[in-house]
PDB file of N, CA and C in Angstrom:
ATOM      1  N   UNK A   1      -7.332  -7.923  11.622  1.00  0.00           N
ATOM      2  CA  UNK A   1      -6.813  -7.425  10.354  1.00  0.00           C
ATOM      3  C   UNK A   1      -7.991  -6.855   9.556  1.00  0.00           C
ATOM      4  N   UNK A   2      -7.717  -5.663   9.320  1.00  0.00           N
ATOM      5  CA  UNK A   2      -8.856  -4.974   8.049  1.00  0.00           C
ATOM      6  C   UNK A   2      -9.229  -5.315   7.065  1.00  0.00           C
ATOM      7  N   UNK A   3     -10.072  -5.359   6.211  1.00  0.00           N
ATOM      8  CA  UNK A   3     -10.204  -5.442   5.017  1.00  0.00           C
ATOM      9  C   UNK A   3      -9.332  -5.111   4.152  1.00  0.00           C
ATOM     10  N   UNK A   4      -9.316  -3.769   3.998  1.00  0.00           N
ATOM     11  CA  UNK A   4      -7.871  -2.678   3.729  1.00  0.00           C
ATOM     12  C   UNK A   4      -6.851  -3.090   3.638  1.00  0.00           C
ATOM     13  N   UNK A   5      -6.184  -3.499   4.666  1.00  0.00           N
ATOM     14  CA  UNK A   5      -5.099  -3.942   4.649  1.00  0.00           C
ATOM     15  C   UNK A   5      -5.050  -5.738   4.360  1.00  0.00           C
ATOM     16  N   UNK A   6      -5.779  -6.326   4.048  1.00  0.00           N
ATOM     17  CA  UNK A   6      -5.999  -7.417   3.378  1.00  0.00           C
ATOM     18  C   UNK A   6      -5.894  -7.279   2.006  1.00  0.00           C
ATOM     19  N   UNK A   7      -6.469  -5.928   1.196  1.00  0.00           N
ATOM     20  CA  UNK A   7      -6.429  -6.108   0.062  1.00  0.00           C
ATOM     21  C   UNK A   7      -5.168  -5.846  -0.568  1.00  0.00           C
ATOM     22  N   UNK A   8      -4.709  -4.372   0.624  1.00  0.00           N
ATOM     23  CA  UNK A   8      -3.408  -4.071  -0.017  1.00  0.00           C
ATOM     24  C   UNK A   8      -2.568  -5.183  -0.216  1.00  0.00           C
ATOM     25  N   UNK A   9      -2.542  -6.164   0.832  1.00  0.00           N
ATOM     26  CA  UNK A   9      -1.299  -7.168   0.614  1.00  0.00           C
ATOM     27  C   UNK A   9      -1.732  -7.977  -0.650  1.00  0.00           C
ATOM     28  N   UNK A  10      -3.167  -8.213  -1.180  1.00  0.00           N
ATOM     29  CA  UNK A  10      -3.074  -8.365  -2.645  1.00  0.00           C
ATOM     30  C   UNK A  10      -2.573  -8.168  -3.620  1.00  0.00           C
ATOM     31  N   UNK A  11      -2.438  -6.860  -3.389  1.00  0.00           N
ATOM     32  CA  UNK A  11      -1.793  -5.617  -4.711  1.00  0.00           C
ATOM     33  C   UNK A  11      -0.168  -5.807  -3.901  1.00  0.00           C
ATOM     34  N   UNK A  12       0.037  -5.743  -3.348  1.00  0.00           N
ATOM     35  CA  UNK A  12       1.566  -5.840  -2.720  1.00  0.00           C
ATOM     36  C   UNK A  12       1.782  -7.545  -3.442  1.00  0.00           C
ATOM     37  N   UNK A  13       1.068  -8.463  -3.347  1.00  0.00           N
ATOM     38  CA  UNK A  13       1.796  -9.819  -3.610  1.00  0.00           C
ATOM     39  C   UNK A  13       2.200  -9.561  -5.286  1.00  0.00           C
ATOM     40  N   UNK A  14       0.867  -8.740  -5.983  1.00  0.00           N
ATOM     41  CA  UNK A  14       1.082  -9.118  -7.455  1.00  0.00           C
ATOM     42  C   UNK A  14       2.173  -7.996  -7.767  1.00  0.00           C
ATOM     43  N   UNK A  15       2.383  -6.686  -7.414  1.00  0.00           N
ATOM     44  CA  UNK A  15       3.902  -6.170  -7.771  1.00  0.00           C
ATOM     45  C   UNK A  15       5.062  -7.453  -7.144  1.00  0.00           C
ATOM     46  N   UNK A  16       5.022  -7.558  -6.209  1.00  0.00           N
ATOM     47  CA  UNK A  16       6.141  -8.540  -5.300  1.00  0.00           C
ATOM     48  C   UNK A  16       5.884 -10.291  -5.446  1.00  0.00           C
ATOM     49  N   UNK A  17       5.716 -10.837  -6.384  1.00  0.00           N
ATOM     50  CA  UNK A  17       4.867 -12.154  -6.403  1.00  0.00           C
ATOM     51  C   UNK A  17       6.004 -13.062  -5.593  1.00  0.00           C
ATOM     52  N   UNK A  18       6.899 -12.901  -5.149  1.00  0.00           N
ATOM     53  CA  UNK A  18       8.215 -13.425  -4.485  1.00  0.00           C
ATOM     54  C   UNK A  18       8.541 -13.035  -2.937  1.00  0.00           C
ATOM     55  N   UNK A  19       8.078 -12.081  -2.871  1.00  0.00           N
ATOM     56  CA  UNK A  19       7.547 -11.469  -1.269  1.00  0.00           C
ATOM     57  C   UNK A  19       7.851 -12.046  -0.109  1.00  0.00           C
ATOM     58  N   UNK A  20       8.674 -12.149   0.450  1.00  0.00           N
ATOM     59  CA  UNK A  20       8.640 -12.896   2.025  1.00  0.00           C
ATOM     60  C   UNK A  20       7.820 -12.502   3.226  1.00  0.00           C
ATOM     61  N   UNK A  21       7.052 -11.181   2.755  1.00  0.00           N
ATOM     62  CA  UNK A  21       6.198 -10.751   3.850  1.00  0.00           C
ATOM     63  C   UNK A  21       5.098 -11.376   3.359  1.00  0.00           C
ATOM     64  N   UNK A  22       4.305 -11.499   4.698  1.00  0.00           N
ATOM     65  CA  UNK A  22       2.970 -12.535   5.460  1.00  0.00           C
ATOM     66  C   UNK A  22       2.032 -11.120   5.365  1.00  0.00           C
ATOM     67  N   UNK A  23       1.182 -11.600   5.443  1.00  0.00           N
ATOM     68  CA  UNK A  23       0.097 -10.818   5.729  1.00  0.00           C
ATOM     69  C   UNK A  23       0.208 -10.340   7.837  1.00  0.00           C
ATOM     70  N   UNK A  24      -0.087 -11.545   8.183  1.00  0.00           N
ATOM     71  CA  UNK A  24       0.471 -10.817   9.449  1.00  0.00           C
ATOM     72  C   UNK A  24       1.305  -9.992   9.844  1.00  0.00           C
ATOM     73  N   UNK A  25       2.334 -10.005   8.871  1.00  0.00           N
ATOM     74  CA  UNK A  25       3.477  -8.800   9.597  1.00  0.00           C
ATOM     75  C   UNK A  25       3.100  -7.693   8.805  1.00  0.00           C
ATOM     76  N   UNK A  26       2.185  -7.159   8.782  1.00  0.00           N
ATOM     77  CA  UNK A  26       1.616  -5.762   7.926  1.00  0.00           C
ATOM     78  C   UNK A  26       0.980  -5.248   9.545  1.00  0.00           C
ATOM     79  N   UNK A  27       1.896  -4.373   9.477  1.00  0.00           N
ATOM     80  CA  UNK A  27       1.226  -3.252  10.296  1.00  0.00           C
ATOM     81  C   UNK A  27       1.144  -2.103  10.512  1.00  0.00           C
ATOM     82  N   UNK A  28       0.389  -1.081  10.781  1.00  0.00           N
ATOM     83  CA  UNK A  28       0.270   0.272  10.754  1.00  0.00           C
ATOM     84  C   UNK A  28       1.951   0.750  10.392  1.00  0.00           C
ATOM     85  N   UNK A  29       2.544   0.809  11.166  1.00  0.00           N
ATOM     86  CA  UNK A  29       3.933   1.109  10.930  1.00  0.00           C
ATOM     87  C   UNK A  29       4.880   0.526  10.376  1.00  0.00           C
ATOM     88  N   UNK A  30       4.209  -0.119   9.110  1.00  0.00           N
ATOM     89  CA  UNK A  30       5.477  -0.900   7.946  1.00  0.00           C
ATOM     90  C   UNK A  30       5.347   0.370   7.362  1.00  0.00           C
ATOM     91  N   UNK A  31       6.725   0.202   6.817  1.00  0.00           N
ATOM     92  CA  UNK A  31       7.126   1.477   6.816  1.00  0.00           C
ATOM     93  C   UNK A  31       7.213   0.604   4.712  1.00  0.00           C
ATOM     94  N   UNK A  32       6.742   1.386   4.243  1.00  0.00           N
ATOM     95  CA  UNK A  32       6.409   0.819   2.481  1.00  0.00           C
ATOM     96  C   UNK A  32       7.562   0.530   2.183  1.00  0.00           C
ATOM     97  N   UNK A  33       8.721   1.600   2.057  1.00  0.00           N
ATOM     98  CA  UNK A  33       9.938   1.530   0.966  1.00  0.00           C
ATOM     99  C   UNK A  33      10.769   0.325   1.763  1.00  0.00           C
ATOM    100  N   UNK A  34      11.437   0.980   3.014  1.00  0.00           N
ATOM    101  CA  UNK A  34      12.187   0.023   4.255  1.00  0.00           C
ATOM    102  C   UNK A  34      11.753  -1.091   4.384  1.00  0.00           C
ATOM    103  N   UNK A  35      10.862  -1.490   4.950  1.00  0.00           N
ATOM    104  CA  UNK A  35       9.825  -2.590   5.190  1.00  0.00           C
ATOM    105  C   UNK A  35       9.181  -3.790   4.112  1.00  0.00           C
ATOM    106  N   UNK A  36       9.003  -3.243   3.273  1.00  0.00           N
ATOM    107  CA  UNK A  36       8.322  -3.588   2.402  1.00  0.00           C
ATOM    108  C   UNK A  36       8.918  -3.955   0.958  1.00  0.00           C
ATOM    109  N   UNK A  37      10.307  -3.102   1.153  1.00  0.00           N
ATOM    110  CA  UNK A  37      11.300  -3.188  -0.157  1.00  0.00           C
ATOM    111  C   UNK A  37      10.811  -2.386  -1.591  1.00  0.00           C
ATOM    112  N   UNK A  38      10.093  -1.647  -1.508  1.00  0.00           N
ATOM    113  CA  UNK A  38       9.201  -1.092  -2.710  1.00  0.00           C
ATOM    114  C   UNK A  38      10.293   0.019  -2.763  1.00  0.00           C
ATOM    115  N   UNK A  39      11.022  -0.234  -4.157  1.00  0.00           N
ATOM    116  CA  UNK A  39      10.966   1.503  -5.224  1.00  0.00           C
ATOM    117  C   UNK A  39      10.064   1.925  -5.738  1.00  0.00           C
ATOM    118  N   UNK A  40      10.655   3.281  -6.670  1.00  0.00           N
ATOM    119  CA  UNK A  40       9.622   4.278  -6.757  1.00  0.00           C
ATOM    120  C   UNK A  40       9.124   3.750  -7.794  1.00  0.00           C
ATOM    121  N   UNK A  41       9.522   2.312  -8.090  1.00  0.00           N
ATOM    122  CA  UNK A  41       8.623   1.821  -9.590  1.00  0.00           C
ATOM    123  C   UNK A  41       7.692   0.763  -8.763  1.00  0.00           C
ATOM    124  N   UNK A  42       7.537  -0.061  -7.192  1.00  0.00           N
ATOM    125  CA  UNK A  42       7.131  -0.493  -6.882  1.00  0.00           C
ATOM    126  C   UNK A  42       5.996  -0.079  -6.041  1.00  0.00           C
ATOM    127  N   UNK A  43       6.460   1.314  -6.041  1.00  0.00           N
ATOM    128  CA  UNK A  43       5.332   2.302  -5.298  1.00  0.00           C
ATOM    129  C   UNK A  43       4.118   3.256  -6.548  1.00  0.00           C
ATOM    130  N   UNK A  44       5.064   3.149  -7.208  1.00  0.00           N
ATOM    131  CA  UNK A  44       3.582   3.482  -8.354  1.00  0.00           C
ATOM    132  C   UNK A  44       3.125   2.414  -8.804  1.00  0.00           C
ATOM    133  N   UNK A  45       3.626   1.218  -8.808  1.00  0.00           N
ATOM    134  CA  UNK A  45       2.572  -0.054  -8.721  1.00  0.00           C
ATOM    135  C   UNK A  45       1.678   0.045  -7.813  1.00  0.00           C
ATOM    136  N   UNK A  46       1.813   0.163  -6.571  1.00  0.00           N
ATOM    137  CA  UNK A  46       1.237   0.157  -5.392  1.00  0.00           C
ATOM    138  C   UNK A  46      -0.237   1.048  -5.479  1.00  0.00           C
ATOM    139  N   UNK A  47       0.063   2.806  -6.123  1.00  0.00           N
ATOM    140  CA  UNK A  47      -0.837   3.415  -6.327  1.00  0.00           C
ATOM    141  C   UNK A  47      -1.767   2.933  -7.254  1.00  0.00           C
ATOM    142  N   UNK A  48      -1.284   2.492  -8.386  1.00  0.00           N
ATOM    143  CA  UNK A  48      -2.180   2.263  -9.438  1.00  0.00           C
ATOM    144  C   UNK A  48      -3.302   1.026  -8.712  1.00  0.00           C
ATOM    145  N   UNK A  49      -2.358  -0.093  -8.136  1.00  0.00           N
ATOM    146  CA  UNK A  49      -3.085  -1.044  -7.680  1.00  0.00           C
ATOM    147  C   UNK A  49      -4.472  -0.441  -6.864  1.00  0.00           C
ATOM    148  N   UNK A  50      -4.269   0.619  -5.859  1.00  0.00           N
ATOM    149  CA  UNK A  50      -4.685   1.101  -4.923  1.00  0.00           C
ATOM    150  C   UNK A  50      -6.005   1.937  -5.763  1.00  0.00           C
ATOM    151  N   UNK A  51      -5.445   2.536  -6.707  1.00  0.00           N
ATOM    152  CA  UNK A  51      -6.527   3.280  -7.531  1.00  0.00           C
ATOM    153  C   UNK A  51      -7.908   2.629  -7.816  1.00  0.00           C
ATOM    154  N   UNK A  52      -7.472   1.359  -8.374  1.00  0.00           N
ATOM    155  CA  UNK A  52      -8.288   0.310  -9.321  1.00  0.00           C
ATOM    156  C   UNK A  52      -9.012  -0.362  -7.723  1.00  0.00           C
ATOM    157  N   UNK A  53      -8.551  -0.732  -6.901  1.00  0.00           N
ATOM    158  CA  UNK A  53      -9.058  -1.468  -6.589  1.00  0.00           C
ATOM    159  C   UNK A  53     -10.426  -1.173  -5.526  1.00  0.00           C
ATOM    160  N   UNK A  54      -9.973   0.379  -4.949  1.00  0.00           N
ATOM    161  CA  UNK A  54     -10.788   1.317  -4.033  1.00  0.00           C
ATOM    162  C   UNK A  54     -11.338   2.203  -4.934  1.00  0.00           C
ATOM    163  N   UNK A  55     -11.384   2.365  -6.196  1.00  0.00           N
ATOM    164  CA  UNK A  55     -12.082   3.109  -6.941  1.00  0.00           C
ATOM    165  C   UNK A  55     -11.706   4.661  -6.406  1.00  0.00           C
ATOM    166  N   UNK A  56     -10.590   4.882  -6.341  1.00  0.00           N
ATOM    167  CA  UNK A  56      -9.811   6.421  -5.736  1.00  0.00           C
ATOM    168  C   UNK A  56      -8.840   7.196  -6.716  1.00  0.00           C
ATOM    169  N   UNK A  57      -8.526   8.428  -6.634  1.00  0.00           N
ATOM    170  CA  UNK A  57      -7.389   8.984  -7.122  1.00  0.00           C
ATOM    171  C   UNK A  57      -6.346   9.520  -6.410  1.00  0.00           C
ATOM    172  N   UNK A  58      -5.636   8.769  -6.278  1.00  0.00           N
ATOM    173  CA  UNK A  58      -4.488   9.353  -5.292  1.00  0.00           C
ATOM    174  C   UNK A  58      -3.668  10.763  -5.881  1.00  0.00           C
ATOM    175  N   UNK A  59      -3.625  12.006  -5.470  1.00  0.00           N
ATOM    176  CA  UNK A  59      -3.511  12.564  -5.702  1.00  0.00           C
ATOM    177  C   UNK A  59      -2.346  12.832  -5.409  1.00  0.00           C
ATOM    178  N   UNK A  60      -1.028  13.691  -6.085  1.00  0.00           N
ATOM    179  CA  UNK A  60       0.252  13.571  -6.083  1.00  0.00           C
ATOM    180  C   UNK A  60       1.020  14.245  -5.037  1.00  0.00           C
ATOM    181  N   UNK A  61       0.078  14.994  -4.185  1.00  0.00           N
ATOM    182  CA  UNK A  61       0.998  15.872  -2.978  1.00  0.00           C
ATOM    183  C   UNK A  61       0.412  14.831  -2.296  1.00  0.00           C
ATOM    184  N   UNK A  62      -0.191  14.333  -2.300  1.00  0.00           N
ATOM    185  CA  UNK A  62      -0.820  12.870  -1.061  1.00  0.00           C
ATOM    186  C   UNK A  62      -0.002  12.014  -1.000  1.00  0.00           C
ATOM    187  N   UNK A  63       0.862  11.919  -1.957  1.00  0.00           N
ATOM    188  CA  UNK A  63       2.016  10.695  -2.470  1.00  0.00           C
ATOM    189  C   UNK A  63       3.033  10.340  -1.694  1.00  0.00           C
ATOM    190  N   UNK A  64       3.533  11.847  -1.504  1.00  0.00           N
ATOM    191  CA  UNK A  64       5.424  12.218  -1.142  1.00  0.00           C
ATOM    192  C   UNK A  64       4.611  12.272   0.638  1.00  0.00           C
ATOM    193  N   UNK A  65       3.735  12.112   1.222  1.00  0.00           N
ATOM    194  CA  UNK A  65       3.338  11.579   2.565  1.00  0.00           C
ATOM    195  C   UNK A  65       3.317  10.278   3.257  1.00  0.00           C
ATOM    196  N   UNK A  66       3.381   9.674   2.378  1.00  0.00           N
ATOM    197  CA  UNK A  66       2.557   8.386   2.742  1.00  0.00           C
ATOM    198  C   UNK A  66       4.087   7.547   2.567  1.00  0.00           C
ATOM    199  N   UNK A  67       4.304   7.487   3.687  1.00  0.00           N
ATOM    200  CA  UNK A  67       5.762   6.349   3.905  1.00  0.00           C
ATOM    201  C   UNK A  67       5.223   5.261   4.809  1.00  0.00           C
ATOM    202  N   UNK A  68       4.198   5.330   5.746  1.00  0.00           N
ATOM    203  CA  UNK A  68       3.881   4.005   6.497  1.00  0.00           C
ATOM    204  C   UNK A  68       2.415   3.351   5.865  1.00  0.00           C
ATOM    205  N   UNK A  69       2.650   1.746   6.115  1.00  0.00           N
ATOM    206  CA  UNK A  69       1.065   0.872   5.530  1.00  0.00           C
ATOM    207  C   UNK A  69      -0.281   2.048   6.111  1.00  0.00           C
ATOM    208  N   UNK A  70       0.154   2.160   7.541  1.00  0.00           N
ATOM    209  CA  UNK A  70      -0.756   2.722   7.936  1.00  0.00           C
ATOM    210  C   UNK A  70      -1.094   4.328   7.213  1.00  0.00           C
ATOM    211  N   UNK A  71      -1.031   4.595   7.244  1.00  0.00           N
ATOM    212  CA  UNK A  71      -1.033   5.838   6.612  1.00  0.00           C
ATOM    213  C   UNK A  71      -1.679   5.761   5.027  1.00  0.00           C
ATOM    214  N   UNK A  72      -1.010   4.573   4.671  1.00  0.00           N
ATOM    215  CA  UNK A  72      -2.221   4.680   3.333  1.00  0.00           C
ATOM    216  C   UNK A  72      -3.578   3.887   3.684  1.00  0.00           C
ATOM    217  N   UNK A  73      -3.856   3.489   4.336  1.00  0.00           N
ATOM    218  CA  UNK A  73      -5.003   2.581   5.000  1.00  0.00           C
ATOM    219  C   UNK A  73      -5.804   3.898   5.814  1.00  0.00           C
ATOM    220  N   UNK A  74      -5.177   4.835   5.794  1.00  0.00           N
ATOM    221  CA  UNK A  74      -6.179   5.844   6.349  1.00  0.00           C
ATOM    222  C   UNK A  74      -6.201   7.042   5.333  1.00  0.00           C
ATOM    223  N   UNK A  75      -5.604   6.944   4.325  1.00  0.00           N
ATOM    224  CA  UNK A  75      -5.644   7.549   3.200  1.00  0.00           C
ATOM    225  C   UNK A  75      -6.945   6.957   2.409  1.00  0.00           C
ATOM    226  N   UNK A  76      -7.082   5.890   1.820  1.00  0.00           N
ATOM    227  CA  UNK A  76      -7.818   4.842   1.498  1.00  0.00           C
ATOM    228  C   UNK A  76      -9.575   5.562   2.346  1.00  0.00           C
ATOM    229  N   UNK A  77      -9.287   5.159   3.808  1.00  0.00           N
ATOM    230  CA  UNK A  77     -10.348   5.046   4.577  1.00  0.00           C
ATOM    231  C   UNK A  77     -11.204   6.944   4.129  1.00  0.00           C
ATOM    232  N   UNK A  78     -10.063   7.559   4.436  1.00  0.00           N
ATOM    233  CA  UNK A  78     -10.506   8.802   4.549  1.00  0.00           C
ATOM    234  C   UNK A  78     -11.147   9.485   2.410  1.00  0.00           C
ATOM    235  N   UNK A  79     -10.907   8.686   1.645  1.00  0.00           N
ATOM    236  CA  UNK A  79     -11.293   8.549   0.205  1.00  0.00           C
ATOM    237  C   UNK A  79     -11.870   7.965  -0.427  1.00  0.00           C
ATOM    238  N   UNK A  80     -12.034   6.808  -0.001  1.00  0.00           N
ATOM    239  CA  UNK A  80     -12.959   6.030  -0.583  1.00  0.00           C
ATOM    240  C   UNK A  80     -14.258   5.853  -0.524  1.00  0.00           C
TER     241      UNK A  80
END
C-alpha cells in the first residue's frame, strides 16, 4: 500500500467518518462515486482534502476525469 493512497483514505475517513471501507479494499480501480459512495459534495471534499494535504491544485478539466482511486493517485503522483 502507498503512501498516497494511505493518506487519501485519511481524507476519505474525515468526509465519511462512518465509512465501511478498510483501507485494504482501496484499490487502483475503486471506482470514487460507485465504490466509495462519494457525491459531488463528497468529491469536492475529496479535492479540497487532496489540495491541502499534497500541497496541489487540482485543476477543473482534471476533475470530470478522475472516476477511479487510481487515477487520482497518479494524478497526485504526476503533481505533486
Amino acid at each position: 500500500m502507498s503512501e498516497t493512497v494511505e493518506k487519501l483514505y485519511e481524507i476519505l475517513k474525515k468526509i465519511e467518518p462512518d465509512t465501511q471501507i478498510k483501507l485494504e479494499d482501496l484499490k487502483p480501480e475503486t471506482n470514487i462515486k460507485n465504490d466509495l459512495g462519494l457525491n459531488s459534495i463528497g468529491f469536492l471534499y475529496l479535492v479540497i482534502g487532496v489540495e491541502k494535504e499534497f500541497c496541489i491544485t487540482m485543476r477543473n478539466a482534471s476533475l470530470n476525469e478522475l472516476e477511479t482511486l487510481g487515477q487520482v493517485v497518479e494524478y497526485i503522483e504526476e503533481n505533486a
